[in-house]
Protein backbone atom coordinates (compact mmCIF):
# COMPACT_ATOMS: atom_id res chain seq x y z
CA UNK A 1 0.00 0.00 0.00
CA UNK A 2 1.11 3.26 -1.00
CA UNK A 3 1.58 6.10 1.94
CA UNK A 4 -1.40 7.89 2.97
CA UNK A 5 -0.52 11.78 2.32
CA UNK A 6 -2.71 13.60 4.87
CA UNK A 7 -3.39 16.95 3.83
CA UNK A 8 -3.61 19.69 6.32
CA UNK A 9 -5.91 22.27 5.93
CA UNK A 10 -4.80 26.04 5.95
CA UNK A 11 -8.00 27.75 6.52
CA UNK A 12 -7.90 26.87 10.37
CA UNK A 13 -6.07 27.64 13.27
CA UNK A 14 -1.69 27.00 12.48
CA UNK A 15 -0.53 24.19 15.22
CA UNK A 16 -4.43 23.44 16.12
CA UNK A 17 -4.47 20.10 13.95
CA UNK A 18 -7.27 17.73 16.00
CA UNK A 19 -6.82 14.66 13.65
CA UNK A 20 -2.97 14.94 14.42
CA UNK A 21 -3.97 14.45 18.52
CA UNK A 22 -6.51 11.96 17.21
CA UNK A 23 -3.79 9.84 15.94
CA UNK A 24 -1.15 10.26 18.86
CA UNK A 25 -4.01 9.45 21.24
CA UNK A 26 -5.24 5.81 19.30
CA UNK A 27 -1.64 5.56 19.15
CA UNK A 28 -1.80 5.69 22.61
CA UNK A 29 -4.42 4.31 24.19
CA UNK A 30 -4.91 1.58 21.89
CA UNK A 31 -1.11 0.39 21.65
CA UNK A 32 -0.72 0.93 17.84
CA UNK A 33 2.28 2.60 16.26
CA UNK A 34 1.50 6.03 14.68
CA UNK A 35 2.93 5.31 11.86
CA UNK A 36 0.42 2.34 11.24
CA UNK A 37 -2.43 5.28 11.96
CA UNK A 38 -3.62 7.08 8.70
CA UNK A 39 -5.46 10.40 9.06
CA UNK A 40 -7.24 13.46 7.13
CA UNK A 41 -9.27 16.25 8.23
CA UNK A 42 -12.65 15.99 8.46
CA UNK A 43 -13.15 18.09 5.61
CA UNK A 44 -11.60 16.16 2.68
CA UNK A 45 -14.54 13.20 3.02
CA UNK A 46 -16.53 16.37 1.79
CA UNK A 47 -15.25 17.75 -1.43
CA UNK A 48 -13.06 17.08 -4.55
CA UNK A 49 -9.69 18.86 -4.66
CA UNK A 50 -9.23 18.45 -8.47
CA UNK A 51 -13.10 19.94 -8.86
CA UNK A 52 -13.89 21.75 -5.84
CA UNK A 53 -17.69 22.73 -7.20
CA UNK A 54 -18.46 19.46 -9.12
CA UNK A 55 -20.37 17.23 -7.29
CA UNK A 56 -19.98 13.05 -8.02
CA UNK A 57 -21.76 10.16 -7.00
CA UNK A 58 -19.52 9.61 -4.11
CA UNK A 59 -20.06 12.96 -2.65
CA UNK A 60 -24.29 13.10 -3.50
CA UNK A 61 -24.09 9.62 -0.87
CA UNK A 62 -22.37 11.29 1.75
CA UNK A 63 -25.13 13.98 1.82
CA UNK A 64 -27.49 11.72 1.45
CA UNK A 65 -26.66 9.53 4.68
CA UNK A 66 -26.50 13.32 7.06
CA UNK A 67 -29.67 13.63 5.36
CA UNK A 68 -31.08 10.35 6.42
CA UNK A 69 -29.13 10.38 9.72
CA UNK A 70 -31.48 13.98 10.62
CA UNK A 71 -34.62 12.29 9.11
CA UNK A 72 -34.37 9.72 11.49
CA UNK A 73 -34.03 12.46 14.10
CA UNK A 74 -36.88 14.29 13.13
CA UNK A 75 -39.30 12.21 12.31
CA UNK A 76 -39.07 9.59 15.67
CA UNK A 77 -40.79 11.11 18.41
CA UNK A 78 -39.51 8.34 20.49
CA UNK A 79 -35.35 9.10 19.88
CA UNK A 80 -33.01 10.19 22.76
CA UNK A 81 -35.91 9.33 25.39
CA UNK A 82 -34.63 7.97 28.23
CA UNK A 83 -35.94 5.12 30.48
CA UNK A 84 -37.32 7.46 32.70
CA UNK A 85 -38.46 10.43 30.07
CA UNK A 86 -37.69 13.90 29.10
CA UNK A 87 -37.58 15.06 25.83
CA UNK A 88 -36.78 13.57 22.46
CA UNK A 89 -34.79 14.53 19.99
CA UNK A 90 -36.96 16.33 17.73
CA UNK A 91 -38.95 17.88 21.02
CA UNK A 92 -35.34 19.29 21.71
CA UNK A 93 -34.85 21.14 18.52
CA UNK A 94 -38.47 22.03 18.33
CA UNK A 95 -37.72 23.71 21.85
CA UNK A 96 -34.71 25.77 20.90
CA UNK A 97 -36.62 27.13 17.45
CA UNK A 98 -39.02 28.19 20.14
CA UNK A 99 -36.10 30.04 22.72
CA UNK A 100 -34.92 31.47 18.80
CA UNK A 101 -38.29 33.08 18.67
CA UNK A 102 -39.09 34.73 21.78
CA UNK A 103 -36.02 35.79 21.27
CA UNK A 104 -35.91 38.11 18.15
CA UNK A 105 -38.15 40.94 17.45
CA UNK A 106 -39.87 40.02 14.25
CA UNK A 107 -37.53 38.90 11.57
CA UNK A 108 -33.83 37.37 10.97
CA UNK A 109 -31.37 36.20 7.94
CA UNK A 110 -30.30 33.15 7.99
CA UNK A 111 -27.34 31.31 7.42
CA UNK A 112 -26.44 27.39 7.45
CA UNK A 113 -22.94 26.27 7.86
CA UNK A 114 -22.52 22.82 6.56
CA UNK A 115 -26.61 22.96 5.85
CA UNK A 116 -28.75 19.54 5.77
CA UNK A 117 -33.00 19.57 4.50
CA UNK A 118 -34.26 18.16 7.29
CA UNK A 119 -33.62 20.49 10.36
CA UNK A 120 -33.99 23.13 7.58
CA UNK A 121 -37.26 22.18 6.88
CA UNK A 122 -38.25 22.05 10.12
CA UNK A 123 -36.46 25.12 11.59
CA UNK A 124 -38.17 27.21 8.79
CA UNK A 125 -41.55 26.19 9.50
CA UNK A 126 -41.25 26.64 13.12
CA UNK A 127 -40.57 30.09 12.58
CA UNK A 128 -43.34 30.89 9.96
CA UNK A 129 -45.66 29.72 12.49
CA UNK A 130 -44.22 31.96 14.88
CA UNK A 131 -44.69 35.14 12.59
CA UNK A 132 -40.99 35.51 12.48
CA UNK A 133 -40.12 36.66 8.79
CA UNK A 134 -36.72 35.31 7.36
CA UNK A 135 -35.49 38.01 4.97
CA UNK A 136 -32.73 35.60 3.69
CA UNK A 137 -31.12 32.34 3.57
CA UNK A 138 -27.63 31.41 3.09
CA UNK A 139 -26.40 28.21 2.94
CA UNK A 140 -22.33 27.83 3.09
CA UNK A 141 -21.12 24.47 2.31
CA UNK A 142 -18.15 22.69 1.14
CA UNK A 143 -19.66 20.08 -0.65
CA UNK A 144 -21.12 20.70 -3.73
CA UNK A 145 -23.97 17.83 -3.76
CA UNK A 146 -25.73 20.31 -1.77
CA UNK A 147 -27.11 22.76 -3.00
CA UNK A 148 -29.65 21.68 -5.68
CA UNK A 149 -31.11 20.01 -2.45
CA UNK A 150 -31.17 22.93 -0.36
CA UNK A 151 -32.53 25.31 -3.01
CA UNK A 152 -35.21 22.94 -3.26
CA UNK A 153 -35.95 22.48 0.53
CA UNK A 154 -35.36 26.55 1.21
CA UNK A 155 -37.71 26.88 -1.67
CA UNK A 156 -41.14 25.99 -0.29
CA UNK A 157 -40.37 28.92 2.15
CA UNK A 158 -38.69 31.37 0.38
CA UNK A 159 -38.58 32.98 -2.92
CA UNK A 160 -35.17 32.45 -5.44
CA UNK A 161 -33.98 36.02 -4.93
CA UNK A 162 -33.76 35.21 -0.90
CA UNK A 163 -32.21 32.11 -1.39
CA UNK A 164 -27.87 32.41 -2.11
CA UNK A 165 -25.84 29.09 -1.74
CA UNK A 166 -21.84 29.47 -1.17
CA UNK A 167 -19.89 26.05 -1.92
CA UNK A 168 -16.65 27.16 0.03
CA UNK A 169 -15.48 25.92 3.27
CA UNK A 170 -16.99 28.38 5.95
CA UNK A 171 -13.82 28.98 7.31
CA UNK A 172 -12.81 30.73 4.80
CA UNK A 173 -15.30 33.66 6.09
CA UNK A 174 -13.71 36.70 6.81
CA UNK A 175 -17.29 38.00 8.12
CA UNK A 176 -20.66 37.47 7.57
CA UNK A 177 -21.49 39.00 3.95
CA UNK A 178 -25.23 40.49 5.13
CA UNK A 179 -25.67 44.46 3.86
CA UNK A 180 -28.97 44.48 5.76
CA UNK A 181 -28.17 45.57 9.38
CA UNK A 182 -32.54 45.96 10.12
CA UNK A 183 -32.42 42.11 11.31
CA UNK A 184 -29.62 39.88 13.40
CA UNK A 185 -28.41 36.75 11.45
CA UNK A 186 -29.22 33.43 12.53
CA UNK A 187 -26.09 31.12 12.14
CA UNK A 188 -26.75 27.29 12.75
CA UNK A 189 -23.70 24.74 12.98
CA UNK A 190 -25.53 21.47 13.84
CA UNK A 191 -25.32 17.60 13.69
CA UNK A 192 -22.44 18.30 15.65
CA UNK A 193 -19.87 19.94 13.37
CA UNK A 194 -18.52 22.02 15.96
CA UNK A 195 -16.95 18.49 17.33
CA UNK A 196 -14.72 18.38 14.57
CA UNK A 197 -12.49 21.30 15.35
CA UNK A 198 -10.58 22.35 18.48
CA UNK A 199 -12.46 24.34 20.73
CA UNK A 200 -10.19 27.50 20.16
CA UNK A 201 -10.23 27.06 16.77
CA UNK A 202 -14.56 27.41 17.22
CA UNK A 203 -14.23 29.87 19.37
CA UNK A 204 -12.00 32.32 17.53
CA UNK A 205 -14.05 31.65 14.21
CA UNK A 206 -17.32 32.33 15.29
CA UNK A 207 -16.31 35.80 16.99
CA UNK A 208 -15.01 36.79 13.64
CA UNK A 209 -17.29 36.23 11.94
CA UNK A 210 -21.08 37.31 13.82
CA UNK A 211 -21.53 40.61 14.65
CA UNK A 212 -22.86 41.77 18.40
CA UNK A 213 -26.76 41.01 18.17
CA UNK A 214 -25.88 37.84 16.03
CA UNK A 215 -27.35 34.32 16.99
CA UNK A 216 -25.56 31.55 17.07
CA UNK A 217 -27.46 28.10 16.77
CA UNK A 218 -25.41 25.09 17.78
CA UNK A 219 -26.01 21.20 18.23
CA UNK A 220 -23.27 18.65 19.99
CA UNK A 221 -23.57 15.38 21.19
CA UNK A 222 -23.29 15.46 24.67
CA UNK A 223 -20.63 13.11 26.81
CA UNK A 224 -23.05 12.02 29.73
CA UNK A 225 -21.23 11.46 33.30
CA UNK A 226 -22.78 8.09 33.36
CA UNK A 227 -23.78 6.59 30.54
CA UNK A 228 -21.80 6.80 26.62
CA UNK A 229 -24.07 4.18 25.36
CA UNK A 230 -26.15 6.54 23.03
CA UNK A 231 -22.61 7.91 22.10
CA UNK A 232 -21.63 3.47 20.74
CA UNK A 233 -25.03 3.26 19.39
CA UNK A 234 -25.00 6.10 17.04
CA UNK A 235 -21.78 5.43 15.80
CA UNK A 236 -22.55 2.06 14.97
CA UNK A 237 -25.84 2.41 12.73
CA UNK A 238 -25.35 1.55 9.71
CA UNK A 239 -25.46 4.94 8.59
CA UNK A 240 -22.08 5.56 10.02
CA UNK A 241 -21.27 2.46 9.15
CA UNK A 242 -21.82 3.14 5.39
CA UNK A 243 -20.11 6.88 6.00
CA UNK A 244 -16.88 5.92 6.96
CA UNK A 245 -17.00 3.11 4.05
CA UNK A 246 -17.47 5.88 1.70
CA UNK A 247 -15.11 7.70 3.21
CA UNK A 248 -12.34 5.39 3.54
CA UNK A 249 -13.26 4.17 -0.14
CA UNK A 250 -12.73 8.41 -1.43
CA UNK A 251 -9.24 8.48 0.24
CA UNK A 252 -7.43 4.96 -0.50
CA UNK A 253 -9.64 3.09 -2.86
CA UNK A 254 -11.99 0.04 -2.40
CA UNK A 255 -10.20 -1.98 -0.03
CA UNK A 256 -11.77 -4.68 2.52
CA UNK A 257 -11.44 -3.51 6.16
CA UNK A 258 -13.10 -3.78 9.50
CA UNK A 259 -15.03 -0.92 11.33
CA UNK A 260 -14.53 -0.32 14.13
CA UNK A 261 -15.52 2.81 17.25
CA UNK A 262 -13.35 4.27 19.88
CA UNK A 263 -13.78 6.81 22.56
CA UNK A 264 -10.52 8.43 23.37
CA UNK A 265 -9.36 11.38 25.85
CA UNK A 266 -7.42 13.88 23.47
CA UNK A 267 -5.58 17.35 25.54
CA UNK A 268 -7.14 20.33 24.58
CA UNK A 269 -5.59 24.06 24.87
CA UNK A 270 -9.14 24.60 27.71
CA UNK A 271 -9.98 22.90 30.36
CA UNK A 272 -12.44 20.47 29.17
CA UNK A 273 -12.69 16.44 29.90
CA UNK A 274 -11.88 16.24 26.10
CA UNK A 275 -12.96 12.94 24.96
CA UNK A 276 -13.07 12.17 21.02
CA UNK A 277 -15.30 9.43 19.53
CA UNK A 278 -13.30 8.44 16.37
CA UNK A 279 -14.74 5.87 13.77
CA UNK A 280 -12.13 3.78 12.10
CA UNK A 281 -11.20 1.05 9.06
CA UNK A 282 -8.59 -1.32 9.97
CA UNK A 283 -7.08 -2.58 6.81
CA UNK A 284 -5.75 -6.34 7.32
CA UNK A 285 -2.33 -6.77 6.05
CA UNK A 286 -1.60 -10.61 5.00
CA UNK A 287 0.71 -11.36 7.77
CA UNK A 288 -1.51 -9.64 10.45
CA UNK A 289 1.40 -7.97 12.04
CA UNK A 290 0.82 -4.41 9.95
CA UNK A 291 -2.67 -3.69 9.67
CA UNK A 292 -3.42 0.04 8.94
CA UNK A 293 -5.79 1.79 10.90
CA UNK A 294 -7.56 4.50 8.70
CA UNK A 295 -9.35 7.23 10.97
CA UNK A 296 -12.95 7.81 9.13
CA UNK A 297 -14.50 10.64 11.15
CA UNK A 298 -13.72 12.13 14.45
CA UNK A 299 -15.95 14.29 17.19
CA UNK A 300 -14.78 16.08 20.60
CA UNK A 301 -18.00 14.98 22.85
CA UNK A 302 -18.42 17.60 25.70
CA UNK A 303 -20.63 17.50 28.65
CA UNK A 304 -23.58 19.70 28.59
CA UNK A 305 -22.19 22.46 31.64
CA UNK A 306 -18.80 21.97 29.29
CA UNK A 307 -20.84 22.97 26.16
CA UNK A 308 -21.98 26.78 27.88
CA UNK A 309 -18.94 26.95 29.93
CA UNK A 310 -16.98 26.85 26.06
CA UNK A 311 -19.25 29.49 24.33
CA UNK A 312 -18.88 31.97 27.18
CA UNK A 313 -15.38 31.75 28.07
CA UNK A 314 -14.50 34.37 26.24
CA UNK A 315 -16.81 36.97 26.80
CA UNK A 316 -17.84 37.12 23.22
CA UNK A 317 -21.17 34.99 23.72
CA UNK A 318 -24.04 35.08 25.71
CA UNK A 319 -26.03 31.55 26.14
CA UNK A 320 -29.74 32.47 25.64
CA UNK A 321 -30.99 28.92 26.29
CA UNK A 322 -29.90 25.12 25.87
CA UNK A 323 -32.41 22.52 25.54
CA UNK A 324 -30.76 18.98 26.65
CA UNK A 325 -32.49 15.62 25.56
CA UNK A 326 -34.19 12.70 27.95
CA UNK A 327 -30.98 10.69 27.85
CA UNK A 328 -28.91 13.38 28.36
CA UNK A 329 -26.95 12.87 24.73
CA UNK A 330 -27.87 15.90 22.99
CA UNK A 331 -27.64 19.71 23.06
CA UNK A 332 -29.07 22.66 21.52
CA UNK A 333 -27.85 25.46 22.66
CA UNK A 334 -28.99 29.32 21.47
CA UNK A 335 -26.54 31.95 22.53
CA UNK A 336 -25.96 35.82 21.17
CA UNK A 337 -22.94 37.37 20.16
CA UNK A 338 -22.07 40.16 21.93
């Protein structure tokens, strides 16, 4: 097998590389050597150097299972109930759209980092029902399979000259691009995207780019003090099962492997219990002695007081509300840029 050439993005933070700590900590923890531990950033599963704004077959699936993997959110009253209650899932987000509009006057633009249909969709209708107008919708994404989608969902709400897609990686934002100052901008980061930086890397992108009076919509899955078994089950649907086989497939070819899920501590630059869940392909070698371990995806998992403690450590961010699910494994959290 050829060597894996991990690319290292330059839009984020210099020295702040998270899948570099990913692979010294399975290198770790796990008692593999490093150099048998192949890693990219999470954002090369979602675009094609070579043709950054053509979208392929490849790239249309991995849209299509966070699609899926939100649908199933959505539309199951029942998911991330615990054995003794509270709320689900979809009660959650339903919950913070509600926070979002006691919380604004009468109107808002919006704009989608990394955007999916399904909270869309659902986000958008909560707030026509609550009389709150959206004057505009931006959707900034790296992956080009998304936007005929989005156009389409954004559609049934709001007319074409409202709707503006970007296919760019959002950090490559200097600011918010919004010439009308009349409403505050709604940005939304969710199915826990935010995991897949460093926390000062989130941190210092978010303040440059919202303006005081901003809103800042974010989703994580939570680490629970006593119970990571939501954590094992999500990452072993087949969902995620059939992402990280697309995107080991994108990076080295079709090759058989086994996958596999770890929870590992990784240091962070705050103090924060700084777990990582980190899917993986382990590529047999024919002798068994030098199996390859390719790292698939990889999310920091906070706790929820960890979560609010993070966006107001700064001083740049007020938390307005966070709604927590029954078992405790998912966050919404509203919060307004100062």
């Amino acid at each position: 097998m050829e060597p894996f050439n991990r690319k290292v993005s330059k839009l984020r933070d210099p020295g702040v590389s998270l899948d570099a700590a990913v692979q010294e900590a399975i290198s770790q923890f796990l008692g593999i050597p490093s150099e048998q531990i192949l890693t990219q950033p999470n954002v090369d599963k979602y675009f094609d150097p070579e043709r950054p704004n053509a979208a392929n077959d490849d790239l249309r699936e991995v849209f299509a299972v966070m699609r899926d993997l939100n649908l199933l959110g959505v539309e199951n009253d029942n998911l991330c109930v615990s054995e003794t209650g509270g709320i689900s899932f979809a009660k959650a987000l339903h919950s913070i759209v509600e926070d979002l509009a006691a919380t604004v006057e009468d109107s808002l633009h919006y704009v989608e980092l990394g955007p999916e249909p399904v909270k869309t969709g659902a986000i958008l209708q909560d707030l026509t029902e609550a009389d709150i107008e959206v004057r505009s919708y931006t959707a900034i994404d790296i992956n080009p399979a998304s936007e005929p989608v989005m156009r389409d969902c954004v559609s049934r709400f709001l007319p074409p000259e409202r709707i503006r897609q970007i296919t760019a990686d959002y950090f490559s934002l200097d600011r918010l691009d919004i010439a009308d100052n009349r409403a505050p901008a709604l940005v939304t980061m969710l199915g826990f995207q935010e995991g897949n930086e460093m926390p000062g890397t989130m941190m210092n992108f978010f303040r440059r780019i919202m303006r005081p009076g901003d809103l800042l919509l974010a989703e994580i899955q939570v680490l629970p003090k006593a119970n990571w078994l939501p954590i094992f089950e999500f990452y072993g649907s087949d969902l995620m099962r059939r992402f990280s086989k697309i995107g080991l497939r994108r990076a080295l070819g079709e090759l058989e492997s086994e996958y596999g899920v770890v929870l590992v501590p990784v240091p962070m630059e705050i103090p924060v219990r700084g777990f990582v869940a980190v899917t993986t392909e382990r590529i047999v070698s024919e002798d068994k002695m030098n199996d390859k371990i390719f790292v698939t995806n990889y999310c920091i998992k906070y706790a929820d007081e960890e979560f609010r403690m993070l966006r107001e450590l700064d001083g740049a961010f007020r938390v307005v509300a966070q709604r927590l699910t029954g078992d405790r494994s998912v966050s919404f959290q509203l919060a307004e840029r100062r």
